[in-house]
Protein backbone atom coordinates (compact mmCIF):
# COMPACT_ATOMS: atom_id res chain seq x y z
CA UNK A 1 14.80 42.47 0.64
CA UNK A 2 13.07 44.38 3.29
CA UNK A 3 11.27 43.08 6.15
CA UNK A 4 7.38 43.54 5.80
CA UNK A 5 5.96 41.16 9.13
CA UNK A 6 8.87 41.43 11.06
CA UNK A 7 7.42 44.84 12.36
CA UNK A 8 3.88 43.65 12.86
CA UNK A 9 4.97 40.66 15.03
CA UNK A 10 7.07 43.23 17.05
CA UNK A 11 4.27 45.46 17.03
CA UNK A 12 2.17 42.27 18.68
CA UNK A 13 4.97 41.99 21.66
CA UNK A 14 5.06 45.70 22.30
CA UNK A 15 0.97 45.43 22.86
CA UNK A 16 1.57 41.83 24.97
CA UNK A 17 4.27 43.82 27.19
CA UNK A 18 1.50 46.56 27.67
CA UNK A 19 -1.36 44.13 27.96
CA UNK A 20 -3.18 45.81 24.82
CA UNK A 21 -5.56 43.96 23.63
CA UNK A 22 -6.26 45.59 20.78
CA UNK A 23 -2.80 45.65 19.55
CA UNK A 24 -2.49 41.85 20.58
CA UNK A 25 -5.62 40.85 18.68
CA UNK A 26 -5.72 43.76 15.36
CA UNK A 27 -2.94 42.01 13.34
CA UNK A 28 -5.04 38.88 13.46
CA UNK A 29 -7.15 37.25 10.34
CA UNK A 30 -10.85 36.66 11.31
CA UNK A 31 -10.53 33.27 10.76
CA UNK A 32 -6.86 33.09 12.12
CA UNK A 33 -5.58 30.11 14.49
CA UNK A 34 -2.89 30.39 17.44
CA UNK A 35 -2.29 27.31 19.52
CA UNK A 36 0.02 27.16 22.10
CA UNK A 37 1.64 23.92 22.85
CA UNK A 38 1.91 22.77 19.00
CA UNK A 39 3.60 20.08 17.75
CA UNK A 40 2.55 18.12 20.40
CA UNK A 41 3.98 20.27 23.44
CA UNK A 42 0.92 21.22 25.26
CA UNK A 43 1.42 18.97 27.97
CA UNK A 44 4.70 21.37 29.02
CA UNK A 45 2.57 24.37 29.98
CA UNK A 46 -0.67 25.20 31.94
CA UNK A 47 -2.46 26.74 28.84
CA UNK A 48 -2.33 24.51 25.95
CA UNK A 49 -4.96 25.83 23.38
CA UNK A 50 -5.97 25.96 19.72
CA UNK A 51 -8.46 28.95 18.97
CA UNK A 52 -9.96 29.72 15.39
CA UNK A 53 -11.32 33.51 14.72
CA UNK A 54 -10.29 36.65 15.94
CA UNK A 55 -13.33 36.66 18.61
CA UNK A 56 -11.88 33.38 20.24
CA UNK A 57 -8.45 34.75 20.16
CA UNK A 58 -9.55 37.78 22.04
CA UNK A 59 -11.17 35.67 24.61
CA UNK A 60 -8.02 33.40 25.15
CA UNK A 61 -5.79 36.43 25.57
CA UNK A 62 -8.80 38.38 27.90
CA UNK A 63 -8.26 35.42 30.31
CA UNK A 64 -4.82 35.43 30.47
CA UNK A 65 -4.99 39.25 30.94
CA UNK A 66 -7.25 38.40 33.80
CA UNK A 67 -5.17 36.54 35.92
CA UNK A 68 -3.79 39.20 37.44
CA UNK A 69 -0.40 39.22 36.52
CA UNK A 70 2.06 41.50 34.85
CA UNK A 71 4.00 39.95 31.94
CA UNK A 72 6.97 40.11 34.22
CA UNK A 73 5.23 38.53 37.21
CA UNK A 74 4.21 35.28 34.80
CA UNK A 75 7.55 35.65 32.81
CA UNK A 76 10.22 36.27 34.80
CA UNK A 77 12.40 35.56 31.91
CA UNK A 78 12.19 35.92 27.99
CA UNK A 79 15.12 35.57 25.83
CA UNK A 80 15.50 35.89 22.09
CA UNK A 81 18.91 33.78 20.66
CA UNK A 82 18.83 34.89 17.53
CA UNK A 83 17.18 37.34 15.17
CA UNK A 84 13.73 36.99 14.17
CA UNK A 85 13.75 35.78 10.71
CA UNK A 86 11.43 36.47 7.97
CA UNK A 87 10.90 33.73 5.01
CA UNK A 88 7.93 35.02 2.44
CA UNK A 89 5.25 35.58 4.33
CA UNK A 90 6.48 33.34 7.25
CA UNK A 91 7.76 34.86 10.81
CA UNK A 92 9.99 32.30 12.92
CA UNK A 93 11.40 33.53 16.60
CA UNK A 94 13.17 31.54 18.41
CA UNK A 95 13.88 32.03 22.27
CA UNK A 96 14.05 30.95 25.72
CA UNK A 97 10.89 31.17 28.07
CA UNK A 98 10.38 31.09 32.07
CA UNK A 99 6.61 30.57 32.46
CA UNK A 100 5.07 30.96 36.06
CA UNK A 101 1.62 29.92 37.24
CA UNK A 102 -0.44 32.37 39.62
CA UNK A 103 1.37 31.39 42.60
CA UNK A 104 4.82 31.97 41.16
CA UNK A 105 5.77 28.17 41.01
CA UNK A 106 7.67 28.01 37.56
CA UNK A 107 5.75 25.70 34.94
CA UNK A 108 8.28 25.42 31.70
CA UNK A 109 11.66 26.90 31.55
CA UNK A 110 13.06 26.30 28.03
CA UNK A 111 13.40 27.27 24.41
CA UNK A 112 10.27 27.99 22.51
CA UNK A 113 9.39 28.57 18.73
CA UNK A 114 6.96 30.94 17.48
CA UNK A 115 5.93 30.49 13.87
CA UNK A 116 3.86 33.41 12.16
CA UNK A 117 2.16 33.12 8.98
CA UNK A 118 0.60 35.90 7.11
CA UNK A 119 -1.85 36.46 4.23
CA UNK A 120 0.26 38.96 1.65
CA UNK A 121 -3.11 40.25 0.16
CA UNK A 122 -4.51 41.34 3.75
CA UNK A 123 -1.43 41.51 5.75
CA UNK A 124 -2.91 39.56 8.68
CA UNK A 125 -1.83 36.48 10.73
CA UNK A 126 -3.57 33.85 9.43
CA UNK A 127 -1.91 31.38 12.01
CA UNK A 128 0.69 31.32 14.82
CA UNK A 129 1.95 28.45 16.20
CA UNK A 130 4.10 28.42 19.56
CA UNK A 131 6.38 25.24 20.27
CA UNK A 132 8.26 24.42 23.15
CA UNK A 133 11.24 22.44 23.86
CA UNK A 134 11.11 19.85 26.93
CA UNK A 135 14.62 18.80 25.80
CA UNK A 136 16.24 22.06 25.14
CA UNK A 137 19.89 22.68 26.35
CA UNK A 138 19.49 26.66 27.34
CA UNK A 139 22.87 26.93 26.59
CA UNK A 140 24.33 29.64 24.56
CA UNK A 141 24.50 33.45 25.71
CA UNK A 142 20.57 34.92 25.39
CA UNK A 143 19.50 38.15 24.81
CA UNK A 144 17.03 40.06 26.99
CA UNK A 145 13.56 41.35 25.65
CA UNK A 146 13.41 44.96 26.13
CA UNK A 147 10.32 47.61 25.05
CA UNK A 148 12.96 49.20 23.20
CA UNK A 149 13.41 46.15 20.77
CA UNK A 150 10.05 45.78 19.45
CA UNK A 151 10.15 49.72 18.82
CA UNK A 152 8.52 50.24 15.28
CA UNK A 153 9.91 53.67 14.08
C-alpha cells in the first residue's frame, strides 16, 4: 500500500519551516478544524485554539507568523520517534516538542501527537488535532527534523 497523505502532511512542515502560508493553509478543507491543545491539553501551551474554515486557519497561523520568530527561535527543538504512520485516510506523528514564548522562556517541553484526517474524494484535511503530553517520559533516542525529511520528490 502506498502512502497518499503522508506527503501532503510533509508538504505542510516543509511550508511551516519556511513560514509559507500558502503551503501551510492550501492542503486545508474550507470547513476544516485544527485545535491545538486537544484532548484536554491546552492548558500546557500559550496558544490553545480550535479554528473552523480555512479563513480562520489562515488567521491563527498569520499571528503566529507575526510574532516575530523563526521556527527555530520558538522551537528550539522538534523530534520525530517514530515514523509517521498512515491508517486510511488518517495521518498520526508522534514526537517530542520544545515550545518557547517571545522572550525565549520555554513553555512545554514534551511529546506531542498530531492527528490528520483527510477527505479521500477532495484530498484535503478536514481536521488536525495536536495533543500534548504533560506526563511524557522523553526518553528514548529522538530523531531531528531536518528540511531534507519532509522533501516530496
Amino acid at each position: 500500500m502506498s502512502d497518499t497523505y503522508i506527503p501532503l502532511v510533509k508538504q505542510w512542515y516543509v511550508g511551516l519551516l519556511k513560514r509559507d502560508l500558502n503551503t501551510v493553509v492550501g492542503i486545508f478543507a474550507d470547513d476544516a478544524v485544527v485545535e491545538y491543545g486537544a484532548g484536554e491539553s491546552g492548558h500546557l501551551i500559550s496558544y490553545p485554539c480550535r479554528v473552523q474554515g480555512r479563513e480562520k486557519i489562515k488567521e491563527f497561523y498569520e499571528k503566529r507568523f507575526a510574532r516575530g520568530q523563526t521556527f527555530d527561535d520558538a522551537r528550539p527543538f522538534c523530534a520525530v520517534r517514530k515514523r509517521i504512520c498512515e491508517l486510511s485516510n488518517w495521518v498520526i506523528v508522534n514526537g517530542y516538542i520544545a515550545d518557547q514564548d517571545d522572550g525565549g522562556k520555554l513553555e512545554f517541553s514534551g511529546e506531542f501527537l498530531q492527528v490528520w484526517r483527510f477527505d479521500p474524494r477532495s484530498g484535503k484535511v478536514t481536521s488536525c488535532d495536536v495533543h500534548f503530553d504533560p506526563v511524557a517520559s522523553g526518553s528514548g533516542s529522538p530523531r531531528l527534523f531536518a528540511l531534507d525529511d519532509f522533501a516530496t520528490n
